[in-house]
N, C-alpha and C. Protein backbone atom coordinates (compact mmCIF):
# COMPACT_ATOMS: atom_id res chain seq x y z
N UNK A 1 -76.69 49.11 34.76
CA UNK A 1 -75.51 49.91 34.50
C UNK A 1 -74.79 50.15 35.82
N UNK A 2 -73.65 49.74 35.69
CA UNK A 2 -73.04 50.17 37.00
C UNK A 2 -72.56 51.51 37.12
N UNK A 3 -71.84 51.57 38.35
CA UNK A 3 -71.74 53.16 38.73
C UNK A 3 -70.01 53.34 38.40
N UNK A 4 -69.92 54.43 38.11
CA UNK A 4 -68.49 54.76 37.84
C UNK A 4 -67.36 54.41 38.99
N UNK A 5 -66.41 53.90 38.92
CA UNK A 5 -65.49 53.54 40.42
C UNK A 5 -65.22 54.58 40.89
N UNK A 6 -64.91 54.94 42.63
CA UNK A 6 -64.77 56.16 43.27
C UNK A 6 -63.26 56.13 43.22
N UNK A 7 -62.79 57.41 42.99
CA UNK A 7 -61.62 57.86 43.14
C UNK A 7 -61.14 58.79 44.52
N UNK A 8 -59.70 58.84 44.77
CA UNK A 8 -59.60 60.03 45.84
C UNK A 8 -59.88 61.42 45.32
N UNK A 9 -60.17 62.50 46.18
CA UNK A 9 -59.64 63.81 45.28
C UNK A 9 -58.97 63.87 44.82
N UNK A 10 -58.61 65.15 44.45
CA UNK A 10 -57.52 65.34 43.45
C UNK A 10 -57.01 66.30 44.52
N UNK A 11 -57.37 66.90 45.68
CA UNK A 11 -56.44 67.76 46.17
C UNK A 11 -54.98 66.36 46.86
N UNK A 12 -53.96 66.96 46.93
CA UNK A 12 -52.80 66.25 47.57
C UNK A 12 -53.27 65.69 48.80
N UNK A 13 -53.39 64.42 49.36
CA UNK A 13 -53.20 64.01 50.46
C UNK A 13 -54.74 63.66 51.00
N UNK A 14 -55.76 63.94 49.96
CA UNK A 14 -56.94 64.14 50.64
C UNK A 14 -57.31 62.87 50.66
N UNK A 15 -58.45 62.37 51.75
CA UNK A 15 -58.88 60.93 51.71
C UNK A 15 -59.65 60.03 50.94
N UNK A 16 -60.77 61.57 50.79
CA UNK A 16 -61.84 61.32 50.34
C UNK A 16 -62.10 60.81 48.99
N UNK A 17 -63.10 59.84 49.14
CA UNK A 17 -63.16 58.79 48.03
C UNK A 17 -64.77 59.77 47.11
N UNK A 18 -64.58 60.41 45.63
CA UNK A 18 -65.37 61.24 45.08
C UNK A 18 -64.73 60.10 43.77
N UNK A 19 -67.01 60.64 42.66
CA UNK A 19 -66.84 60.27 41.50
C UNK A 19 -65.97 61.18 40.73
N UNK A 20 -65.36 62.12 41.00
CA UNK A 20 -64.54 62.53 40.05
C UNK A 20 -64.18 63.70 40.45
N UNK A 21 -62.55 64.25 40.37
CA UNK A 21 -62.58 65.82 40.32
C UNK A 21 -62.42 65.55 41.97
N UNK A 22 -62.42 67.05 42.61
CA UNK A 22 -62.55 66.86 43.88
C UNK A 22 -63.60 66.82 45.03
N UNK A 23 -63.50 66.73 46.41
CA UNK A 23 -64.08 66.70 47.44
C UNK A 23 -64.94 67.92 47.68
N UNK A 24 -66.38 67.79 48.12
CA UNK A 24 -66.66 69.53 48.77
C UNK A 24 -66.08 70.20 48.96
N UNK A 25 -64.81 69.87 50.13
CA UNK A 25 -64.16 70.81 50.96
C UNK A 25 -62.85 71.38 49.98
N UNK A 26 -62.82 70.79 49.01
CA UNK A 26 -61.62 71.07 48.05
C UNK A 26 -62.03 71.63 46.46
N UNK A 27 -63.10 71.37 46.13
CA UNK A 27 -63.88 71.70 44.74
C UNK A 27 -63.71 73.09 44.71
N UNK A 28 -63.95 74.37 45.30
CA UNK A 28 -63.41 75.68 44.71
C UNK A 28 -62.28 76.48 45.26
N UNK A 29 -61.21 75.27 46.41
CA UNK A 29 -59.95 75.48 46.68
C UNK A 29 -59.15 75.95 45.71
N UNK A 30 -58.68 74.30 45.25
CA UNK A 30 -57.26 74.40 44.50
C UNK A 30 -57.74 73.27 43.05
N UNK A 31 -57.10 73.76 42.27
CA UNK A 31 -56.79 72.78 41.13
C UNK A 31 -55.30 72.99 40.62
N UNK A 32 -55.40 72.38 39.44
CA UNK A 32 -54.08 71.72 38.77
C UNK A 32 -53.91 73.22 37.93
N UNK A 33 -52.82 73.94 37.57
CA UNK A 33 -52.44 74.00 36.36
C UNK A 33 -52.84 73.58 35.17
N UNK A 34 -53.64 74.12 34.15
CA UNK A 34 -53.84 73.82 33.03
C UNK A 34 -53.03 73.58 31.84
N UNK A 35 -51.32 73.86 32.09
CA UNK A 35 -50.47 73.61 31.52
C UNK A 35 -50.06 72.41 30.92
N UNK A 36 -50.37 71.48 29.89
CA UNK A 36 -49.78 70.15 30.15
C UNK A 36 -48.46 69.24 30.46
N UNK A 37 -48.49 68.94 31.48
CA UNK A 37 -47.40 68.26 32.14
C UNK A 37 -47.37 69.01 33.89
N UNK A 38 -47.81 70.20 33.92
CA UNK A 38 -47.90 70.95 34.66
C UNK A 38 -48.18 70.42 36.22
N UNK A 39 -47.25 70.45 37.32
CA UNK A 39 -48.15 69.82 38.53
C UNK A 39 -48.53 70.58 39.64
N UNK A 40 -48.06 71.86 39.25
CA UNK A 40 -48.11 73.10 40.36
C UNK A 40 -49.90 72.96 40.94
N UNK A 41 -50.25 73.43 41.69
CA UNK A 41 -51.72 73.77 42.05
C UNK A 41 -51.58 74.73 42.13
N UNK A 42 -53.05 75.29 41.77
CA UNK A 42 -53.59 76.93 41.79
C UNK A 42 -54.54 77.21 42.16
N UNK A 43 -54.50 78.45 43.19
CA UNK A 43 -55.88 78.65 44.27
C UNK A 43 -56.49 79.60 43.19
N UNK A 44 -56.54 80.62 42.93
CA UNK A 44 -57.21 81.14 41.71
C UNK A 44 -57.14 81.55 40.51
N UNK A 45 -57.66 81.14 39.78
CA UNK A 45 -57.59 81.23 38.17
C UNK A 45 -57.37 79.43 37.51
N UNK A 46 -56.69 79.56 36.31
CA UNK A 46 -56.79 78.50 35.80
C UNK A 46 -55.08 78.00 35.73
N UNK A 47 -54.11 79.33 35.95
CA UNK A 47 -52.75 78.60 35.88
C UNK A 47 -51.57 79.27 36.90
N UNK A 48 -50.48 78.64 37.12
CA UNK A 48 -49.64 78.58 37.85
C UNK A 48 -48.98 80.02 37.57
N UNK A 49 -48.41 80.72 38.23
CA UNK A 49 -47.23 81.83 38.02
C UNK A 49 -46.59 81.55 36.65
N UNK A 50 -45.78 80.37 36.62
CA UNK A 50 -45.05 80.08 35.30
C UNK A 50 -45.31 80.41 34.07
N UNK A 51 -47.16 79.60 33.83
CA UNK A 51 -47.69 79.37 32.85
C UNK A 51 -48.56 80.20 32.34
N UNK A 52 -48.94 81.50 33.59
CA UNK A 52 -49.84 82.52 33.29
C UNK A 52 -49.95 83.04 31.71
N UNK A 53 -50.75 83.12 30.99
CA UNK A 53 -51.14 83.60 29.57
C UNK A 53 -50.75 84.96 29.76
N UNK A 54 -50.10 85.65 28.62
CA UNK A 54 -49.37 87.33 28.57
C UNK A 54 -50.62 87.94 27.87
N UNK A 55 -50.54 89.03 28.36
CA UNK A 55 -51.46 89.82 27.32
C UNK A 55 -50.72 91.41 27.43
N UNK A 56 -49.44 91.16 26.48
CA UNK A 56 -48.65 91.64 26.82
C UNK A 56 -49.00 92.94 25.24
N UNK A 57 -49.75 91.95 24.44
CA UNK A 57 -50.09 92.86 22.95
C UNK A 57 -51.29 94.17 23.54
N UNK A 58 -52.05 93.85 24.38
CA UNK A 58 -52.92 94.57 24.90
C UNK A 58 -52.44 95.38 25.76
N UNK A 59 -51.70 95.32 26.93
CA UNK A 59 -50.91 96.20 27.55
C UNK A 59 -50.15 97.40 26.95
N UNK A 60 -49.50 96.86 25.99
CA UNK A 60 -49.27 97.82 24.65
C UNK A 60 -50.47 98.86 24.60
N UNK A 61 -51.11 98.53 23.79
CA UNK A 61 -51.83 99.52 22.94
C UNK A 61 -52.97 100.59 23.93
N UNK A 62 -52.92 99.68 25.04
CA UNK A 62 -53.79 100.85 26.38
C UNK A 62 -54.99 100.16 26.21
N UNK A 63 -56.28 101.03 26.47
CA UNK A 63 -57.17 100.73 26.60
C UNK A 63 -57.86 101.26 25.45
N UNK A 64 -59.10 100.59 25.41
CA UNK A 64 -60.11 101.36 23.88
C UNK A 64 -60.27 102.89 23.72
N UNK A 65 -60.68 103.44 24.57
CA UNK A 65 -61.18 104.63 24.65
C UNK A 65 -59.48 105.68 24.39
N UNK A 66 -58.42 105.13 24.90
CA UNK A 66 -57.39 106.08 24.59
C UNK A 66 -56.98 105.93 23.43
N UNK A 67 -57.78 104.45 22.31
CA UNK A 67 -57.61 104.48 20.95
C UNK A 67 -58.29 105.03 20.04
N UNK A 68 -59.12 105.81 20.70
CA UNK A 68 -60.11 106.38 19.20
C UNK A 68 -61.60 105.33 19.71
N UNK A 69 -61.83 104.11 20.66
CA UNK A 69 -62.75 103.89 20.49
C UNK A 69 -63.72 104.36 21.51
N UNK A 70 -64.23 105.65 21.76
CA UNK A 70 -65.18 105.72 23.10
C UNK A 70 -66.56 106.12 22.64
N UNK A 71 -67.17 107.13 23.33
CA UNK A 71 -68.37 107.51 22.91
C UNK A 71 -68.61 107.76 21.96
N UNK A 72 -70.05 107.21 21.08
CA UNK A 72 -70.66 107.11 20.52
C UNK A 72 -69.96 106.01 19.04
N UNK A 73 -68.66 105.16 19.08
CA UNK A 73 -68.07 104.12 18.58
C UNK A 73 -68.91 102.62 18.74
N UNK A 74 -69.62 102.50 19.71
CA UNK A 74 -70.94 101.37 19.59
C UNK A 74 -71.61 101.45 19.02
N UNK A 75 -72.59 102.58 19.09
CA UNK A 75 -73.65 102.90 18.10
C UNK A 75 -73.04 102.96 16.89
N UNK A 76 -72.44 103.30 16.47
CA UNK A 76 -71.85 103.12 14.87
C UNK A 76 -71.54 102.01 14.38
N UNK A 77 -70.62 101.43 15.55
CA UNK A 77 -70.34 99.80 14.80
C UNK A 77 -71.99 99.14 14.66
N UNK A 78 -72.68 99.07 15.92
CA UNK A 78 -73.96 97.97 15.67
C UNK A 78 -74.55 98.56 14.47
N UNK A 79 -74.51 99.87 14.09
CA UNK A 79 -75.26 100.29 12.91
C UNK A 79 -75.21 99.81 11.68
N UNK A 80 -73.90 99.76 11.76
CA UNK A 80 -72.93 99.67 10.23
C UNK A 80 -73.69 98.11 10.32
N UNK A 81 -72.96 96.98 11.19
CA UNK A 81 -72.75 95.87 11.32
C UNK A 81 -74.25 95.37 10.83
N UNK A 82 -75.69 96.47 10.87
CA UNK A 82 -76.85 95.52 10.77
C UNK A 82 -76.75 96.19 9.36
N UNK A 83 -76.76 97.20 8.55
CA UNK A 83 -76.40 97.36 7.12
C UNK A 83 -75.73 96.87 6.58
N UNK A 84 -74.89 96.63 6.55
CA UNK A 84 -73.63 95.64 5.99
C UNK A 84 -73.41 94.46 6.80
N UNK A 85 -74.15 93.19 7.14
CA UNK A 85 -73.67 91.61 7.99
C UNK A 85 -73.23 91.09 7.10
N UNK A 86 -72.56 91.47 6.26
CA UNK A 86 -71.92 90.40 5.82
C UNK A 86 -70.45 90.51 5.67
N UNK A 87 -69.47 90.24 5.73
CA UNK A 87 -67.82 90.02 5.44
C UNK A 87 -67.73 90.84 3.95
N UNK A 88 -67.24 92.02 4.03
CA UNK A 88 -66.91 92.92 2.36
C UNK A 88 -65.53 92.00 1.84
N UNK A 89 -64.77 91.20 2.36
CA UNK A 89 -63.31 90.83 1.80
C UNK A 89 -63.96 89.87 0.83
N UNK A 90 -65.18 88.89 2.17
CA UNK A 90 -65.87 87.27 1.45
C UNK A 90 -66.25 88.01 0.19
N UNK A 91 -66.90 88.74 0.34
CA UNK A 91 -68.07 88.77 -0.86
C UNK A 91 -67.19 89.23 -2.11
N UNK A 92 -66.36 89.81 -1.70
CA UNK A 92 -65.56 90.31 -3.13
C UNK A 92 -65.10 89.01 -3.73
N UNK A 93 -65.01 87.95 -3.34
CA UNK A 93 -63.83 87.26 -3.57
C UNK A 93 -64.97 85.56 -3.93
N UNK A 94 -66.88 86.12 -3.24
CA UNK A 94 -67.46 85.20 -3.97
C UNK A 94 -67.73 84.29 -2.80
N UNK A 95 -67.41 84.66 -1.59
CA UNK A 95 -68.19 84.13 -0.47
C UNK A 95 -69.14 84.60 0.34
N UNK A 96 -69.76 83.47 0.59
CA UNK A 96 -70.63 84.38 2.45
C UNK A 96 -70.07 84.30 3.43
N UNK A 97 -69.72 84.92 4.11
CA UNK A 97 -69.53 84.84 5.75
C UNK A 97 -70.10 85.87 6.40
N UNK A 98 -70.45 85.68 7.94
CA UNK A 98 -71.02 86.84 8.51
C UNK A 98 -70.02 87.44 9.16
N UNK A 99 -70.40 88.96 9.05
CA UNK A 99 -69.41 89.98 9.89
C UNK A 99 -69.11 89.72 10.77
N UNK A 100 -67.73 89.90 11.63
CA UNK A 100 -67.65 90.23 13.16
C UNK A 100 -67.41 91.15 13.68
N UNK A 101 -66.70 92.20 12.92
CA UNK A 101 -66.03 93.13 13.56
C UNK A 101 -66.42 94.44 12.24
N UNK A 102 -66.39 95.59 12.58
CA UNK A 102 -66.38 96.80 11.80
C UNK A 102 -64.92 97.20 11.47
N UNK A 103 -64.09 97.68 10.57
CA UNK A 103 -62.75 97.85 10.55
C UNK A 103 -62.54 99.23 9.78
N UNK A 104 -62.00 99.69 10.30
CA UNK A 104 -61.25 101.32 10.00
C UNK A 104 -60.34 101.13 8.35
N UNK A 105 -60.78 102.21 7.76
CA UNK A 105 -60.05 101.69 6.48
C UNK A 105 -58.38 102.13 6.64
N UNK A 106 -58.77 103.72 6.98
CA UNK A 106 -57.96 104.51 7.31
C UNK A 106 -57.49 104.45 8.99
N UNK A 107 -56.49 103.25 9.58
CA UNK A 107 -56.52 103.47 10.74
C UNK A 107 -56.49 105.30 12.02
N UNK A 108 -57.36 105.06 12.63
CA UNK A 108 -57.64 105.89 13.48
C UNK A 108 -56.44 106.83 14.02
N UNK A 109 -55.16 106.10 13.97
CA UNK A 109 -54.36 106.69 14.44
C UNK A 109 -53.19 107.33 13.38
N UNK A 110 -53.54 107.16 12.00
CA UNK A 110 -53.06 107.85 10.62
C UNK A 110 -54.16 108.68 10.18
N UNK A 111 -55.26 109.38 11.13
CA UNK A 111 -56.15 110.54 10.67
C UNK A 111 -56.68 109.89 10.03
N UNK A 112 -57.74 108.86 10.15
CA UNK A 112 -59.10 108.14 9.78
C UNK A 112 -60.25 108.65 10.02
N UNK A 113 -61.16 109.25 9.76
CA UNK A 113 -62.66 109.51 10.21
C UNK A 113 -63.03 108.38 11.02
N UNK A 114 -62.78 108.68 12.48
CA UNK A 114 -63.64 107.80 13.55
C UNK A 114 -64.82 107.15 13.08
N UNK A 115 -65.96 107.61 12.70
CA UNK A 115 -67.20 107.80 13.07
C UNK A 115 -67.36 107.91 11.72
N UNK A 116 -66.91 107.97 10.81
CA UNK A 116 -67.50 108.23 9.45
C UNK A 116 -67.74 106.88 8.53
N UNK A 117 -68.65 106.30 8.19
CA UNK A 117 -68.88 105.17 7.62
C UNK A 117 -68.31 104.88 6.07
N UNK A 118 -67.94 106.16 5.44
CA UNK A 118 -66.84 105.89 4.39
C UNK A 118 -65.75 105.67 4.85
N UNK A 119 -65.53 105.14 5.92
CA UNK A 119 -63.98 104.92 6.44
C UNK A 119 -63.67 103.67 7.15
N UNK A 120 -64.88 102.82 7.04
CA UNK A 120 -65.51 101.81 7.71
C UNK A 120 -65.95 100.75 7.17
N UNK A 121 -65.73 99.09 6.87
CA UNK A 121 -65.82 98.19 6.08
C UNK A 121 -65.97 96.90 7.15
N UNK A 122 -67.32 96.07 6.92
CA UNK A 122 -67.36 94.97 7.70
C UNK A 122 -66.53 93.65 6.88
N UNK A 123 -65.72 93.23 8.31
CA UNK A 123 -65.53 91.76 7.87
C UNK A 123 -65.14 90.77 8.81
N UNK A 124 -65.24 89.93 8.24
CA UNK A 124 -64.82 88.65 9.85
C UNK A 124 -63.82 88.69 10.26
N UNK A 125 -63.48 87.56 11.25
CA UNK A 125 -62.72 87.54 11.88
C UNK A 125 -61.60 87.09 11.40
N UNK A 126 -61.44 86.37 10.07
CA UNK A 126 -60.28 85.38 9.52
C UNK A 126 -59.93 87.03 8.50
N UNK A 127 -60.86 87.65 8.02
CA UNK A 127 -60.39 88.44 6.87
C UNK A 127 -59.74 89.89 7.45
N UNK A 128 -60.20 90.06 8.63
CA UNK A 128 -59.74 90.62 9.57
C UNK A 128 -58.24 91.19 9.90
N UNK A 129 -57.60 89.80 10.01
CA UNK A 129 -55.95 89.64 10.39
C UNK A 129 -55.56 89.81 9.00
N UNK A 130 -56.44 89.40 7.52
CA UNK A 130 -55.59 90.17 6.68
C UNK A 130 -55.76 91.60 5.96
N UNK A 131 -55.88 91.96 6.26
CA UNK A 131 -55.94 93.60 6.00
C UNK A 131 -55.19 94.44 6.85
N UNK A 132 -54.53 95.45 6.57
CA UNK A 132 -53.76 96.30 7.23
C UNK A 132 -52.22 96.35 7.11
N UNK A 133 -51.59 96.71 7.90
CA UNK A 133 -49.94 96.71 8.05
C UNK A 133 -49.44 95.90 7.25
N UNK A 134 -50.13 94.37 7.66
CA UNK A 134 -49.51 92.87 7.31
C UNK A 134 -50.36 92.48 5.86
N UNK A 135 -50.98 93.19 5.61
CA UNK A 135 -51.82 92.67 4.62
C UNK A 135 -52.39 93.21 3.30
N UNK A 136 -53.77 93.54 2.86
CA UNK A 136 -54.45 94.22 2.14
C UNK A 136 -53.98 95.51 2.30
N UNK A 137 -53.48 96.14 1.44
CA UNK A 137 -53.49 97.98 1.76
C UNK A 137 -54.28 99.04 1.19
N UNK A 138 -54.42 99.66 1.71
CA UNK A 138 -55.94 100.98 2.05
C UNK A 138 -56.21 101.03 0.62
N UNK A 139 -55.46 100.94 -0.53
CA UNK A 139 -56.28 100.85 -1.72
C UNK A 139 -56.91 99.87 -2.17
N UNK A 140 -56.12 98.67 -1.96
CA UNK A 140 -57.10 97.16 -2.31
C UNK A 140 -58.15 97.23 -1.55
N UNK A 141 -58.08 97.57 -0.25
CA UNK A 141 -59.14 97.58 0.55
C UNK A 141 -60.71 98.53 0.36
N UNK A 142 -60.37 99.70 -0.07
CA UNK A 142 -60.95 100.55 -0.85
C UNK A 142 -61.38 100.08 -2.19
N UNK A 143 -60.70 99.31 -2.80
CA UNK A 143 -61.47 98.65 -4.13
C UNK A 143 -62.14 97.34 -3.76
N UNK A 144 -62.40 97.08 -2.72
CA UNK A 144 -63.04 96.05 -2.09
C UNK A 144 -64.38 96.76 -1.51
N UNK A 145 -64.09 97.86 -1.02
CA UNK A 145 -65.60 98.25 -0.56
C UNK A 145 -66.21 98.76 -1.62
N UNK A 146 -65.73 99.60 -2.75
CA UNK A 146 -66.59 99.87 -3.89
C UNK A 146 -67.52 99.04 -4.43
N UNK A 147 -66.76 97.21 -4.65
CA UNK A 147 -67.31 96.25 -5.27
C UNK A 147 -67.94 96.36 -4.75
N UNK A 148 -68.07 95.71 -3.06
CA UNK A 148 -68.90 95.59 -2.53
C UNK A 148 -70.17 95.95 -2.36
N UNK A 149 -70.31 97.53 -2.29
CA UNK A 149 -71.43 98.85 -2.20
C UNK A 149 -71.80 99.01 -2.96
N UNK A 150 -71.42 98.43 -3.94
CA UNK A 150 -72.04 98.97 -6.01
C UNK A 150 -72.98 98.14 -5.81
């Protein structure tokens, strides 16, 4: 079996002949932009100024703890999550899937019982995005955990 052909780096201008990717002296320098088409180089992270990813939905809403989620909000979710692993939307509807997330019936910030497990329904991650504002509303959702719990 032969050996793979040597290439230059990939940093600009460099000499050095490497199986792939770049040189020692350049391997936790600089790389490319992960953007495609992208030719900028970037000393840290994965992308250029331009192309930087927003997390502009999270900036919004603050941090967990100024949402209702701080002390003693772990212990409840892992609790719930090992009583109920399974998705309450799947099962109504005649599937399995496993839980990912614990979800507020009554969001936290319309006077929900934090911490109260009648207020609280596991489901994944796809069934997730539909419930709420955009989706299922607090009564379907509520006739979903009954099925469920019966």
């Amino acid at each position: 079996m032969t050996a793979a052909p040597k290439r230059f780096c990939l940093y600009p201008g460099c000499p050095v002949l490497v199986t792939g990717g770049y040189c020692d002296a350049h391997r936790t320098r600089q790389r490319y932009c992960k953007q495609s088409g992208c030719g900028q180089i970037v000393i840290d992270g994965n992308w250029c100024a331009d192309h930087q990813p927003q997390r502009r939905h999270d900036d919004r809403r603050g941090p967990a703890s100024s949402r209702g989620y701080g002390q003693g909000w772990p212990q409840v979710r892992a609790a719930y999550l090992a009583k109920y692993p399974l998705c309450g939307r799947c099962q109504a509807r005649g599937r399995t899937r496993a839980a990912d997330m614990v979800h507020h019936i009554i969001a936290i910030r319309d006077g929900g019982a934090r911490l109260d497990n009648d207020n609280l329904l596991s489901l994944c991650w796809h069934c997730h995005g539909k419930v709420g504002p955009r989706g299922d509303s607090v009564d379907q959702v509520m006739q979903v955990k009954r099925m469920w719990q019966s």
